[in-house]
Protein backbone atom coordinates (compact mmCIF):
# COMPACT_ATOMS: atom_id res chain seq x y z
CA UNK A 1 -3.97 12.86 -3.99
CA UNK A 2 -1.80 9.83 -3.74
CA UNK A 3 -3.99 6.16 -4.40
CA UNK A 4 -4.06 3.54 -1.13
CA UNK A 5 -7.37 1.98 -2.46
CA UNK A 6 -9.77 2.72 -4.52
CA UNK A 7 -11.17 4.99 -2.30
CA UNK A 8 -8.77 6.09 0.73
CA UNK A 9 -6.50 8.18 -0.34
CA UNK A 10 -3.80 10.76 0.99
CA UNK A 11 -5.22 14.39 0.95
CA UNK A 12 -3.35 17.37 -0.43
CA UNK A 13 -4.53 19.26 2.72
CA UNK A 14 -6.52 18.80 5.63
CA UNK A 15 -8.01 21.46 7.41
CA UNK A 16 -5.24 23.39 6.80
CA UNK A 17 -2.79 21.28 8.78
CA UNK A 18 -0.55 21.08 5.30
CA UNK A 19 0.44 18.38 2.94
CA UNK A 20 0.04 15.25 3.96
CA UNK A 21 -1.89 15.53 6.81
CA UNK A 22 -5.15 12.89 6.35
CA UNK A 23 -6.72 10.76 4.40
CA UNK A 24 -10.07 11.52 2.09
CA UNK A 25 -12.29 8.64 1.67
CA UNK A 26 -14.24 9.75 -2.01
CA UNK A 27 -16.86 7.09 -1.11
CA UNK A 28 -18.12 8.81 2.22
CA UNK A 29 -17.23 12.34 1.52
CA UNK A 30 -15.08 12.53 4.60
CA UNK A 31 -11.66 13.91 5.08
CA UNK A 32 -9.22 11.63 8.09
CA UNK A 33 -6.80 13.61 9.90
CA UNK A 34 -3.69 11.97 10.65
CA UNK A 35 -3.03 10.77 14.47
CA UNK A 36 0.27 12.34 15.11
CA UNK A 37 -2.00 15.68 15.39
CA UNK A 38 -4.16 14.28 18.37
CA UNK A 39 -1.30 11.80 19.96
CA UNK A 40 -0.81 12.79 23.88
CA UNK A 41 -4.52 14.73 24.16
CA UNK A 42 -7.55 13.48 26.35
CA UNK A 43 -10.82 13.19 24.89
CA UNK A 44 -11.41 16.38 26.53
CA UNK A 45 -9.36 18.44 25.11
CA UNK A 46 -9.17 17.67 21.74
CA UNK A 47 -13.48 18.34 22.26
CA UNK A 48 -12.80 21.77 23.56
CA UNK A 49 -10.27 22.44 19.89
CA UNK A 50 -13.41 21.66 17.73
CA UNK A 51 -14.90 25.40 17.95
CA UNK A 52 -14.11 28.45 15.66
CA UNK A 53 -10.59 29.29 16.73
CA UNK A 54 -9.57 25.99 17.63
CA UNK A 55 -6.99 23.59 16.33
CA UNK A 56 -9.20 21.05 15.14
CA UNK A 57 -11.88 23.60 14.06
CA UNK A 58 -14.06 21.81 11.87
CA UNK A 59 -13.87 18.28 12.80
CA UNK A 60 -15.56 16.17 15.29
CA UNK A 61 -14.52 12.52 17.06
CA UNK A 62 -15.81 10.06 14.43
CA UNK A 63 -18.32 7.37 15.12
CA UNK A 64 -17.20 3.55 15.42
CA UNK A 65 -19.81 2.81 12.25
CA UNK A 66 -17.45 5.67 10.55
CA UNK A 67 -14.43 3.66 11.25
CA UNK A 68 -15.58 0.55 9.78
CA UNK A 69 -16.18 2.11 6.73
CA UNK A 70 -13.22 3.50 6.39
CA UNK A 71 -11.27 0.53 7.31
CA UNK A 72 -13.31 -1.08 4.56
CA UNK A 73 -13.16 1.39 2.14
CA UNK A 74 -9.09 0.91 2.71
CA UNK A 75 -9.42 -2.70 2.03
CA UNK A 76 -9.16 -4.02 5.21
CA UNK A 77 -11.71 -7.30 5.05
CA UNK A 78 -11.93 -8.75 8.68
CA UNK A 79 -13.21 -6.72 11.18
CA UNK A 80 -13.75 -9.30 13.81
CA UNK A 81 -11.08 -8.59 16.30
CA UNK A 82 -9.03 -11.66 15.03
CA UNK A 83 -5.41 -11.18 13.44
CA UNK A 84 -6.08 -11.95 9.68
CA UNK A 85 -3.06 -12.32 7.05
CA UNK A 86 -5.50 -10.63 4.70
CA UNK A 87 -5.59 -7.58 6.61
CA UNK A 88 -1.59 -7.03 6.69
CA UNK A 89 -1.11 -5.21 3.54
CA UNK A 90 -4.14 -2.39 3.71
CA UNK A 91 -3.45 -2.19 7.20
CA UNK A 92 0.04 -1.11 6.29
CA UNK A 93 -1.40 0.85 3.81
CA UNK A 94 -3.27 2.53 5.54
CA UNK A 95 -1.43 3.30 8.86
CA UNK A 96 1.60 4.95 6.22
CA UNK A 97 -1.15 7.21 5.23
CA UNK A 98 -3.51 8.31 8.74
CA UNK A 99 -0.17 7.41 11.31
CA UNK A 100 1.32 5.59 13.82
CA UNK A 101 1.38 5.41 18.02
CA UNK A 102 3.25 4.04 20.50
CA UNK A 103 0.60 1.73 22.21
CA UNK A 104 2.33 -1.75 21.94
CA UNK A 105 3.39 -2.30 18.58
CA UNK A 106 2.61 -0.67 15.11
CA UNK A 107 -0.70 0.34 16.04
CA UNK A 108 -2.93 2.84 15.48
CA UNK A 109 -5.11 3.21 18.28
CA UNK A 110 -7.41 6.12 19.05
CA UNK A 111 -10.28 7.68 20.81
CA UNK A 112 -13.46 7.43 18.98
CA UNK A 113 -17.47 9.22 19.53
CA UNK A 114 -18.97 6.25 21.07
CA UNK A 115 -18.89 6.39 24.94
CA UNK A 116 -18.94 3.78 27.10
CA UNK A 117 -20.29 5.24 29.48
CA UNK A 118 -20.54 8.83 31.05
CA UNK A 119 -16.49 9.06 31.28
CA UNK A 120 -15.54 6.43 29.54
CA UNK A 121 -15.01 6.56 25.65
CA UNK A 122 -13.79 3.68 22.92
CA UNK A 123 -10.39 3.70 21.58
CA UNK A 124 -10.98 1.75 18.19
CA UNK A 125 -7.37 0.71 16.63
CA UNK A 126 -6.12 -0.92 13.98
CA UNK A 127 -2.73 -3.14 14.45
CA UNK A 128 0.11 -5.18 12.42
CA UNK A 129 2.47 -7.56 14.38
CA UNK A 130 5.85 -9.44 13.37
CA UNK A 131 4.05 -12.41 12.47
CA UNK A 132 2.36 -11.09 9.90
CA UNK A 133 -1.07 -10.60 11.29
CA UNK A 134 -3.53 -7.43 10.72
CA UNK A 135 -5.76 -6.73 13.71
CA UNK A 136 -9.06 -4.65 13.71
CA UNK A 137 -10.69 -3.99 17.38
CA UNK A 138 -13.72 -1.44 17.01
CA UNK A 139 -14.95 -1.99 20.43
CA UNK A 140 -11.74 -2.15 22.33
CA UNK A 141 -10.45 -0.09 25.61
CA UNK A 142 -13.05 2.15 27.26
CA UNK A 143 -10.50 4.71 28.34
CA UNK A 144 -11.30 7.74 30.40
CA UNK A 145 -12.19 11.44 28.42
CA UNK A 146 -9.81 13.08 31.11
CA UNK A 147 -6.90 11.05 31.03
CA UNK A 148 -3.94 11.97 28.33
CA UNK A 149 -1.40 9.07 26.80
CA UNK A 150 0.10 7.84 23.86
CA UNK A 151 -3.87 7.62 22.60
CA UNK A 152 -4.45 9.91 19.49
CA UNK A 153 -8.00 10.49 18.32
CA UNK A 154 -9.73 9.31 15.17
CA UNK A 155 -11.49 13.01 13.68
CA UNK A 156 -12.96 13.62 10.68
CA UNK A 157 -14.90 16.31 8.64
CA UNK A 158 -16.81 16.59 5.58
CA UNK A 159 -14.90 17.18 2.55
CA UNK A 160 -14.67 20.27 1.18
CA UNK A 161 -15.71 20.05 -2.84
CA UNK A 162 -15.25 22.47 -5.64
CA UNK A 163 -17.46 22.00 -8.29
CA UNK A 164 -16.25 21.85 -11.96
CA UNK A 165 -18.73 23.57 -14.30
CA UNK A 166 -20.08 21.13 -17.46
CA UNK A 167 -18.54 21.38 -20.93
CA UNK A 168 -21.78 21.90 -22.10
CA UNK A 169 -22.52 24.83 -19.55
CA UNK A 170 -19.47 26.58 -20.35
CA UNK A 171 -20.09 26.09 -24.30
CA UNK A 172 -23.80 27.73 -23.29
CA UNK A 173 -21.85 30.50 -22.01
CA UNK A 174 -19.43 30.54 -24.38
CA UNK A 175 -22.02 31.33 -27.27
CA UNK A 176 -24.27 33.60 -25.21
CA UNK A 177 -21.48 36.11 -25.02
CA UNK A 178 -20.30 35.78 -28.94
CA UNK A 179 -24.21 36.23 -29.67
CA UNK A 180 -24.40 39.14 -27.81
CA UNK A 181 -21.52 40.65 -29.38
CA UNK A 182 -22.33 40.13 -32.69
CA UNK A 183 -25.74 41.89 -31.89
CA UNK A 184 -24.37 44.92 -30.49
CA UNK A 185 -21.50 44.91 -33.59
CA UNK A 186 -25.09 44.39 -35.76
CA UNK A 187 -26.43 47.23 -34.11
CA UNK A 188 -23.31 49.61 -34.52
C-alpha cells in the first residue's frame, strides 16, 4: 500500500478489480473503489451489480456519514461546502488515489446511499479549482437512481484482513512439536 495520510491509502487490490483500484481507510476498516469503475452507471444499475455474480459483488453505495470520514481520515479539514485553501492538497491527494470525472472541473462527484427521496439519491463530491480552492459538498445534487451521466458512485466494502499469528504463539508451537519429538525419540 502506497501512504496519502495516515490512514487513506492506495490498496494493492480491490475486490479483485487489480492494482490500484481503491483506497483502504485502516481507521474504518473499509476498502474505496475507485470512480472510473462506476463513471456512466445509474444508481440502478450499479445496485443490481452488488449480488454474487456481479461486478461490484461485495460492495454497497456508501453512506454520506461514511464519506465524511473518509474525507477526514484523508486530511481534508473543512467540510462545510465552502472552497478552503486547506483542503487543496488532500483533496489532490486524494482524488490521484479514488479518481477523477468529468462534471465541471477536477471533481469527483458521485452517487451516494442517502436518498432524497423515493427516486432521488445524493451525489456527494469533492472538488479542486484553478484558484486554488478545495471544495467538499456532502449534501449536494439529488440526482435521479435511473438516469446515467458522467456521475460515478462512491462504494465501499469491509476490508478483507489476514491475521498474523503472535511470536509468542508460534514459539508455543514451536516447542510443543520439539517436546513431542524428543518424547517419542525418549521412548524409542
Amino acid at each position: 500500500m502506497t501512504p496519502a495520510s495516515a490512514t487513506v491509502m492506495l490498496a494493492d487490490d480491490v475486490g479483485g478489480f487489480g492494482a490500484g483500484a481503491g483506497v483502504r481507510d485502516s481507521d474504518t476498516n473499509l476498502e474505496w473503489l475507485n470512480l472510473r469503475f462506476s463513471v456512466g452507471l445509474s444508481f440502478n444499475n450499479v445496485s443490481a451489480q452488488f449480488g454474487a455474480g456481479g461486478t461490484f459483488d461485495g460492495f454497497r453505495y456508501a453512506t454520506r456519514a461514511e464519506l465524511s470520514t473518509f474525507f477526514t481520515d484523508a486530511g481534508i479539514s473543512n467540510l462545510s461546502g465552502s472552497g478552503d485553501v486547506a483542503n487543496f492538497a488532500p483533496i489532490q491527494a486524494l482524488q490521484a488515489l479514488i479518481g477523477t470525472n468529468d462534471c465541471g472541473g477536477l471533481c469527483s462527484l458521485a452517487l451516494s446511499a442517502d436518498l432524497a427521496g423515493s427516486d432521488i439519491v445524493f451525489n456527494p463530491f469533492i472538488q479542486i479549482n484553478g484558484s486554488g480552492l478545495g471544495f467538499v459538498n456532502l449534501t449536494c445534487c439529488a440526482f435521479p437512481v435511473d438516469v446515467e451521466s458522467v456521475r460515478a458512485s462512491w462504494l465501499v466494502r469491509e476490508a478483507e484482513i489476514t491475521t498474523v499469528p503472535e511470536p509468542a504463539t508460534i514459539a508455543l508451537l514451536v516447542f510443543g512439536l520439539a517436546g513431542l519429538g524428543f518424547s517419542r525419540r525418549k521412548n524409542a
